[in-house]
N, C-alpha and C. Protein backbone atom coordinates (compact mmCIF):
# COMPACT_ATOMS: atom_id res chain seq x y z
N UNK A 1 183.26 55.13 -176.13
CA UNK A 1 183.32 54.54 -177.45
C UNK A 1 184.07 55.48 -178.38
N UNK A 2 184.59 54.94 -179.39
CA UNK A 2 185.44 55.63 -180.30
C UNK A 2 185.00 55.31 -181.52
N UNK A 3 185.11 56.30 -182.26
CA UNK A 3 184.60 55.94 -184.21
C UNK A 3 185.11 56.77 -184.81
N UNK A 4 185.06 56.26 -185.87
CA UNK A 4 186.15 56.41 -187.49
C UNK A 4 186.05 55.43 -188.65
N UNK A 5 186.81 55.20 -188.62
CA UNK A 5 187.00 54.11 -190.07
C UNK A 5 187.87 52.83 -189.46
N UNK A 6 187.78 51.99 -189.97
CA UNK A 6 189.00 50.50 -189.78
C UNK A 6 189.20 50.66 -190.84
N UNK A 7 190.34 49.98 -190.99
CA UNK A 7 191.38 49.94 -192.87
C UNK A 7 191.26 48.40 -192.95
N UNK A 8 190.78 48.45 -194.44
CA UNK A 8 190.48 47.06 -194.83
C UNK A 8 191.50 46.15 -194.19
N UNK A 9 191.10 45.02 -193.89
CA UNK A 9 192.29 43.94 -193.46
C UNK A 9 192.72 43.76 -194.64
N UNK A 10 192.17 43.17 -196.19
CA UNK A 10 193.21 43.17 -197.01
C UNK A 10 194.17 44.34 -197.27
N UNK A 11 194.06 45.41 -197.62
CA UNK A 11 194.69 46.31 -197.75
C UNK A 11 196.12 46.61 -196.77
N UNK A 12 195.32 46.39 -195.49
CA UNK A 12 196.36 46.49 -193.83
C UNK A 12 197.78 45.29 -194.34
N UNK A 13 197.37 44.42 -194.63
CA UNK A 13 198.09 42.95 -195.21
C UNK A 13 199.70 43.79 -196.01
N UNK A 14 198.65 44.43 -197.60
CA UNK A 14 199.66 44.94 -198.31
C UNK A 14 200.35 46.26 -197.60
N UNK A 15 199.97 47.10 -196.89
CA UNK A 15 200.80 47.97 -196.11
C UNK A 15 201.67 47.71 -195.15
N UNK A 16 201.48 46.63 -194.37
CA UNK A 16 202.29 46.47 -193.67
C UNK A 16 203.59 45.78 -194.36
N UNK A 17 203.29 45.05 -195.48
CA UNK A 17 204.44 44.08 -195.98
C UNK A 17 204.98 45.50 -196.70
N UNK A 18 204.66 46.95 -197.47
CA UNK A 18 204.83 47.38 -197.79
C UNK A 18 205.98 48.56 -197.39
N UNK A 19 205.08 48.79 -195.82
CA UNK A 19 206.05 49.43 -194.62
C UNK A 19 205.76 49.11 -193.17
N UNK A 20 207.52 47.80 -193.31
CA UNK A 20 207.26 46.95 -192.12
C UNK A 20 206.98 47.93 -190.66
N UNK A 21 206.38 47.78 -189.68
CA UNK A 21 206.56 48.13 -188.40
C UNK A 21 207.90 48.30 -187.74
N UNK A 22 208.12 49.43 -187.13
CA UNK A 22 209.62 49.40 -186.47
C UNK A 22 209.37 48.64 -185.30
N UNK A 23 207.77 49.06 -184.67
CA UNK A 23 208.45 48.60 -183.03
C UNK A 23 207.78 47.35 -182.71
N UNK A 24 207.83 46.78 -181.59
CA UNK A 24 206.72 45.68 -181.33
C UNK A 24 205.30 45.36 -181.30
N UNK A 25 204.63 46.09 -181.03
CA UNK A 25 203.42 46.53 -180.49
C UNK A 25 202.55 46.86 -182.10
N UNK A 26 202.08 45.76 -182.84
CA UNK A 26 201.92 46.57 -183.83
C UNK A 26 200.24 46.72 -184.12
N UNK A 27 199.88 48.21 -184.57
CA UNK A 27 198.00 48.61 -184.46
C UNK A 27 197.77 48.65 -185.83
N UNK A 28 198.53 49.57 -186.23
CA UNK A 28 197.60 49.61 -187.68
C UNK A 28 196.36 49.05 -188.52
N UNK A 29 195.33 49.94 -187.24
CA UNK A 29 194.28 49.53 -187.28
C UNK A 29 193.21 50.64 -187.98
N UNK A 30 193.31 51.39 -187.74
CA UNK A 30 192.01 52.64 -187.62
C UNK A 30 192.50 53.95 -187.96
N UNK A 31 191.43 54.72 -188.33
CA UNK A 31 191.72 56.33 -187.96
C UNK A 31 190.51 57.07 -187.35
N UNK A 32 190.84 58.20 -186.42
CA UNK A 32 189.79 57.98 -185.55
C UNK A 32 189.38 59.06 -185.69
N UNK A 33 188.10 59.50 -185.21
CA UNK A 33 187.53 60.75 -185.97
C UNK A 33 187.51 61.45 -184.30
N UNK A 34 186.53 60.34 -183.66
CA UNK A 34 186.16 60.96 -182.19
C UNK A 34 186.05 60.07 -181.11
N UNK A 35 186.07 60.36 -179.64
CA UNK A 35 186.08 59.87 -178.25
C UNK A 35 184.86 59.66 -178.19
N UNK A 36 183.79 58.79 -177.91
CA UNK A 36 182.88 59.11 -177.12
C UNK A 36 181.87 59.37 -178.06
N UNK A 37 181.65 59.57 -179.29
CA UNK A 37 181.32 59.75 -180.03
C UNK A 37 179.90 59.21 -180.23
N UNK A 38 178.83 59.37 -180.78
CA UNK A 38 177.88 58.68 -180.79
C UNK A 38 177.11 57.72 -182.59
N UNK A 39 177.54 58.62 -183.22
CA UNK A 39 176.85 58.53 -184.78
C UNK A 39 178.01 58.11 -185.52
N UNK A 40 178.38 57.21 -186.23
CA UNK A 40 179.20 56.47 -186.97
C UNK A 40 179.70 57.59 -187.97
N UNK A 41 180.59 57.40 -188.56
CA UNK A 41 180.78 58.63 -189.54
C UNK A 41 179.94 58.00 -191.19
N UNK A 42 180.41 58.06 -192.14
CA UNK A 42 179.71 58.46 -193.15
C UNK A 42 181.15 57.83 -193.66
N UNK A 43 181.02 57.23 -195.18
CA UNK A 43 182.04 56.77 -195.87
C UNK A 43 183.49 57.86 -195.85
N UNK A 44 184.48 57.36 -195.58
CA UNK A 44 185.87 58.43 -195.90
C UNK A 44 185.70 58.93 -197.10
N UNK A 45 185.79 60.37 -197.42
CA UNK A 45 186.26 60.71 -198.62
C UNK A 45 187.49 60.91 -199.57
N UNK A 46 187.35 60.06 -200.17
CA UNK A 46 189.20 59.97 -200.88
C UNK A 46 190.44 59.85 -199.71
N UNK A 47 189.92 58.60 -198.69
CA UNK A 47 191.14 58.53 -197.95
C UNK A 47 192.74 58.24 -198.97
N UNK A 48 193.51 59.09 -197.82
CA UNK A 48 194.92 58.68 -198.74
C UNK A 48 196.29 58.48 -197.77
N UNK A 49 196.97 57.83 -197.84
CA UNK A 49 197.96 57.73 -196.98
C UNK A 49 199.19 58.27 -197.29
N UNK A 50 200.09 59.66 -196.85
CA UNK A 50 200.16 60.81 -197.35
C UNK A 50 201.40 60.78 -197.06
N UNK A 51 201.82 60.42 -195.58
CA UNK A 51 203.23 60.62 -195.24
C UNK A 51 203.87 59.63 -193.80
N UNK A 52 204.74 59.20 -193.10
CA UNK A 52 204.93 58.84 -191.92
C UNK A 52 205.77 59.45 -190.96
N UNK A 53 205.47 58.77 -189.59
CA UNK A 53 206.38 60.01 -188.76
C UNK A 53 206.79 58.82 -187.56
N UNK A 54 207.76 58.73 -186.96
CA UNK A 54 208.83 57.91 -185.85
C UNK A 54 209.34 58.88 -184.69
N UNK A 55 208.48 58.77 -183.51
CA UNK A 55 210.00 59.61 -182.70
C UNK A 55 211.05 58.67 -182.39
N UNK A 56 211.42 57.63 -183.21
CA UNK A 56 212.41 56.75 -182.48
C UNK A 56 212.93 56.34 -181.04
N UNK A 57 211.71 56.88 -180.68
CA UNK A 57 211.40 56.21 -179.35
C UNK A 57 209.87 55.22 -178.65
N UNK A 58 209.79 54.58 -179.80
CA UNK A 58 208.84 53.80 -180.04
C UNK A 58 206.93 54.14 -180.05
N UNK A 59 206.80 55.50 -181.21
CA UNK A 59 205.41 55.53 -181.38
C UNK A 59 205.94 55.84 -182.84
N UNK A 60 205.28 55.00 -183.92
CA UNK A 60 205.52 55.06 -185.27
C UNK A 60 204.03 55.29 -185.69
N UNK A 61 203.35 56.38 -186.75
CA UNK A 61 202.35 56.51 -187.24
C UNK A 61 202.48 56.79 -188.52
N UNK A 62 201.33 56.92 -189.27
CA UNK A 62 200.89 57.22 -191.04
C UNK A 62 200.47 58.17 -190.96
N UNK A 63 200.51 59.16 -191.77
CA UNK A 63 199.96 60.51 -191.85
C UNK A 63 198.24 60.03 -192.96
N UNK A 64 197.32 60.31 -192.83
CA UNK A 64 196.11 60.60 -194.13
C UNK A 64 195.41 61.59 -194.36
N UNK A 65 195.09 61.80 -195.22
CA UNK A 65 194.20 62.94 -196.14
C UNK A 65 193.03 62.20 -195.96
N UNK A 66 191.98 63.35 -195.66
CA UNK A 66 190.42 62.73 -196.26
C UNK A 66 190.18 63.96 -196.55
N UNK A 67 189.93 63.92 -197.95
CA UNK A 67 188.52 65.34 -198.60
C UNK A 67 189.87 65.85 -199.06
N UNK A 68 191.67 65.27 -199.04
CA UNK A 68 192.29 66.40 -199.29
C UNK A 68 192.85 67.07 -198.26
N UNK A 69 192.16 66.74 -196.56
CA UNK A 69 193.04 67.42 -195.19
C UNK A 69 193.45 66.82 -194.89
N UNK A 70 194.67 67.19 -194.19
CA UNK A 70 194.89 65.87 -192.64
C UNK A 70 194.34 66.52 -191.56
N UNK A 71 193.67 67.43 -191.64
CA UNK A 71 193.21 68.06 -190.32
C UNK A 71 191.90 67.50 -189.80
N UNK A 72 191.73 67.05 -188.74
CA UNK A 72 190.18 66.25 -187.88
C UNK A 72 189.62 67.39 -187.23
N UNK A 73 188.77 67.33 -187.08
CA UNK A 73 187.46 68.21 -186.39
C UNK A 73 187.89 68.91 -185.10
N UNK A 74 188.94 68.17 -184.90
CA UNK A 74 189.35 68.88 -183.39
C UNK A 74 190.67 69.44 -183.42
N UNK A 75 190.75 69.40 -184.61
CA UNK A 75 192.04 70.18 -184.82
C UNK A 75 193.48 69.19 -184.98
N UNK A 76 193.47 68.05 -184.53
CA UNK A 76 194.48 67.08 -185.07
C UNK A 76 194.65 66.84 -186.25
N UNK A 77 195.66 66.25 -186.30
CA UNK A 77 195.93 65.48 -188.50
C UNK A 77 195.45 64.14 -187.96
N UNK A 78 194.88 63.55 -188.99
CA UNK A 78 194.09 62.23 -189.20
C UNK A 78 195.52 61.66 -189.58
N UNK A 79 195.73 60.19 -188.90
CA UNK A 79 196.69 59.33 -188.82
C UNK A 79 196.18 57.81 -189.03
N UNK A 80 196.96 56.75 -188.64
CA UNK A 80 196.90 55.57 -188.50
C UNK A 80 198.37 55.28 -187.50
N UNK A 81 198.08 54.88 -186.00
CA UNK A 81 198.82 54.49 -185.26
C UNK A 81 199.44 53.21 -185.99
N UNK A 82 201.04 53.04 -187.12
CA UNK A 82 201.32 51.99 -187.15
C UNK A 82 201.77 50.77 -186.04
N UNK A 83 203.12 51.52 -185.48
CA UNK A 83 203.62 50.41 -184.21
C UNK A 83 204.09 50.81 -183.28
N UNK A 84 204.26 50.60 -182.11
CA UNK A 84 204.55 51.22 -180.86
C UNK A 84 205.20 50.25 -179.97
N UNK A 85 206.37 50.84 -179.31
CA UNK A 85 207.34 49.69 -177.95
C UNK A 85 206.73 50.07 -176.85
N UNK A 86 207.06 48.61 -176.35
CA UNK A 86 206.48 48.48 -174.83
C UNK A 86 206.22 49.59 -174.54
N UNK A 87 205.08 50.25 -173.35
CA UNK A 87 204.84 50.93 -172.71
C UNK A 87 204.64 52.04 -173.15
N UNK A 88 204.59 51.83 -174.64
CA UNK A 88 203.93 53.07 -174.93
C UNK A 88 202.51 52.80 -175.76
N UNK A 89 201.41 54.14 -175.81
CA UNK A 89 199.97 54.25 -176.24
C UNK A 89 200.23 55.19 -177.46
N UNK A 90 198.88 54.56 -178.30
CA UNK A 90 198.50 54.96 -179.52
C UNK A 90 198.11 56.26 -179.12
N UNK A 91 197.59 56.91 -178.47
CA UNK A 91 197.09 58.48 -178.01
C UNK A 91 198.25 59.47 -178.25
N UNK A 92 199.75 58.42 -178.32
CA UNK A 92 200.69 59.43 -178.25
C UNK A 92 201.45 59.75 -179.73
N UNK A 93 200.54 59.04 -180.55
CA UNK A 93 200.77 59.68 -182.02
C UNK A 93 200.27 61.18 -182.02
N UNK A 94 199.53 61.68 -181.65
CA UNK A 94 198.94 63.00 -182.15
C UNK A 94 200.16 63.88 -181.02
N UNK A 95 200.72 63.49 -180.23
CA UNK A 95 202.09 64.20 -179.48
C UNK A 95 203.01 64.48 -180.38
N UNK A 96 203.45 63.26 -181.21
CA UNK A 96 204.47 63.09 -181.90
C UNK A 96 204.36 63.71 -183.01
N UNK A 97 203.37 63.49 -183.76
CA UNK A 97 203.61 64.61 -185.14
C UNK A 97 202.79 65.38 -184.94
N UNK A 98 202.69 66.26 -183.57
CA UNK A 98 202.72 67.49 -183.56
C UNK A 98 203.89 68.13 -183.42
N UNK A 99 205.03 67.49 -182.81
CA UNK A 99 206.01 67.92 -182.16
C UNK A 99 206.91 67.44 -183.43
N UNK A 100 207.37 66.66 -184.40
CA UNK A 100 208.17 65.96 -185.06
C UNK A 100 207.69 65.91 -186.29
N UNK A 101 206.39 66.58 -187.01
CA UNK A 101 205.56 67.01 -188.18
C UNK A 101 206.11 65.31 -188.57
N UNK A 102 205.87 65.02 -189.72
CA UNK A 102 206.29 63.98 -190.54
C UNK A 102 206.88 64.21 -192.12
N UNK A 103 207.02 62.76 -192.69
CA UNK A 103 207.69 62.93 -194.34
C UNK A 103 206.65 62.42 -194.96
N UNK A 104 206.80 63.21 -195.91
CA UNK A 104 205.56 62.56 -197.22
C UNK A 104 206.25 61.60 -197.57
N UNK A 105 205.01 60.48 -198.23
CA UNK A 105 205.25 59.51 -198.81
C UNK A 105 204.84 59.61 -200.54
N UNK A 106 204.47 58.78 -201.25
CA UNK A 106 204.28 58.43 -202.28
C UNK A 106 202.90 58.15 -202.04
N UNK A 107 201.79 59.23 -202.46
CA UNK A 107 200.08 59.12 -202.22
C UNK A 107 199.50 57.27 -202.42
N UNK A 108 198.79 57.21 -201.70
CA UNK A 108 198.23 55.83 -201.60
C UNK A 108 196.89 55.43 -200.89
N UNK A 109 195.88 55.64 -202.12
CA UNK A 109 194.40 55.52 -201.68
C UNK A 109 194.26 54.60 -200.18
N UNK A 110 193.32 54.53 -199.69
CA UNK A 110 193.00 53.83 -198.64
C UNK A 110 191.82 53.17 -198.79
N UNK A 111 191.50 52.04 -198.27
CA UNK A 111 189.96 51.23 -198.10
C UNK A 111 189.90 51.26 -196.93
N UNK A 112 188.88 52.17 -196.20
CA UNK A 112 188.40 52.60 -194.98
C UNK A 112 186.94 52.44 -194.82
N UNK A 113 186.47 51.55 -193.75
CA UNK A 113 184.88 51.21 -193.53
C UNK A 113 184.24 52.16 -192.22
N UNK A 114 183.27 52.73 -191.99
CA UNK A 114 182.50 53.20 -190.83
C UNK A 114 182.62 52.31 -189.65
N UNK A 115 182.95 52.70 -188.47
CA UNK A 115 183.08 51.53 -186.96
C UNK A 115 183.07 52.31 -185.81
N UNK A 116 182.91 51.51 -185.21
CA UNK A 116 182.96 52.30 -183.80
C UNK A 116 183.54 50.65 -182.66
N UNK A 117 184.32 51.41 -182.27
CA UNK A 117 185.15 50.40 -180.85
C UNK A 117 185.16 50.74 -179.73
C-alpha cells in the first residue's frame, strides 16, 4: 500500500488545463509520502506546487513544497508524477529530477487530501 495525499480533482481539472501534459500516459494524481506504509498522513502543510521537470523522454513531473521542503522522509523531493509515454513508470520521476533537478514555476497552493492506494 502507498499513502500521501490525492490532489483535489477540482483543482487537478485547473492544472492540467493550466499545464497541458506532454506525454500520453497522463497521472497527475498524488504525492506520495511512503511504500507500504501503514498510518495515513495528517493534513499537507502549505502544499505548493513549486517547479517542473521533463527528461524529454517521456517522464514529466511537478516539483512541491510541504512545510516549505521538497524534501520527503526518505530523502526524495515531494513531486506529482504529471505524464508519462508508453512504457514508462511513475517511480521514474524521483530518477529524473534527481538527475535533471527542475525549473521553478510561479508558487501555487495545492488542495491535497490524506489516502492511501
Amino acid at each position: 500500500m502507498t499513502i500521501g495525499w490525492k490532489l483535489d480533482r477540482t483543482q487537478r481539472s485547473v492544472l492540467l488545463d493550466a499545464f497541458p501534459p506532454r506525454y500520453a500516459n497522463l497521472v497527475a494524481d498524488h504525492v506520495t509520502i511512503a511504500v507500504d506504509g501503514t498510518k495515513l498522513p495528517q493534513s499537507a502543510i502549505n502544499p505548493v506546487l513549486i517547479g517542473h521537470t521533463d527528461d524529454g523522454k517521456g517522464v514529466e513531473a511537478m516539483i512541491v513544497a510541504i512545510n516549505g521542503s521538497t524534501s520527503r522522509p526518505d530523502g526524495k523531493v515531494w513531486h506529482i508524477t504529471w505524464s508519462l509515454a508508453e512504457g514508462r513508470a511513475a517511480r521514474e520521476s524521483n530518477d529524473i529530477i534527481a538527475e535533471y533537478g527542475w525549473r521553478e514555476l510561479a508558487l501555487l497552493h495545492l488542495k491535497l487530501t490524506p489516502a492511501h492506494w
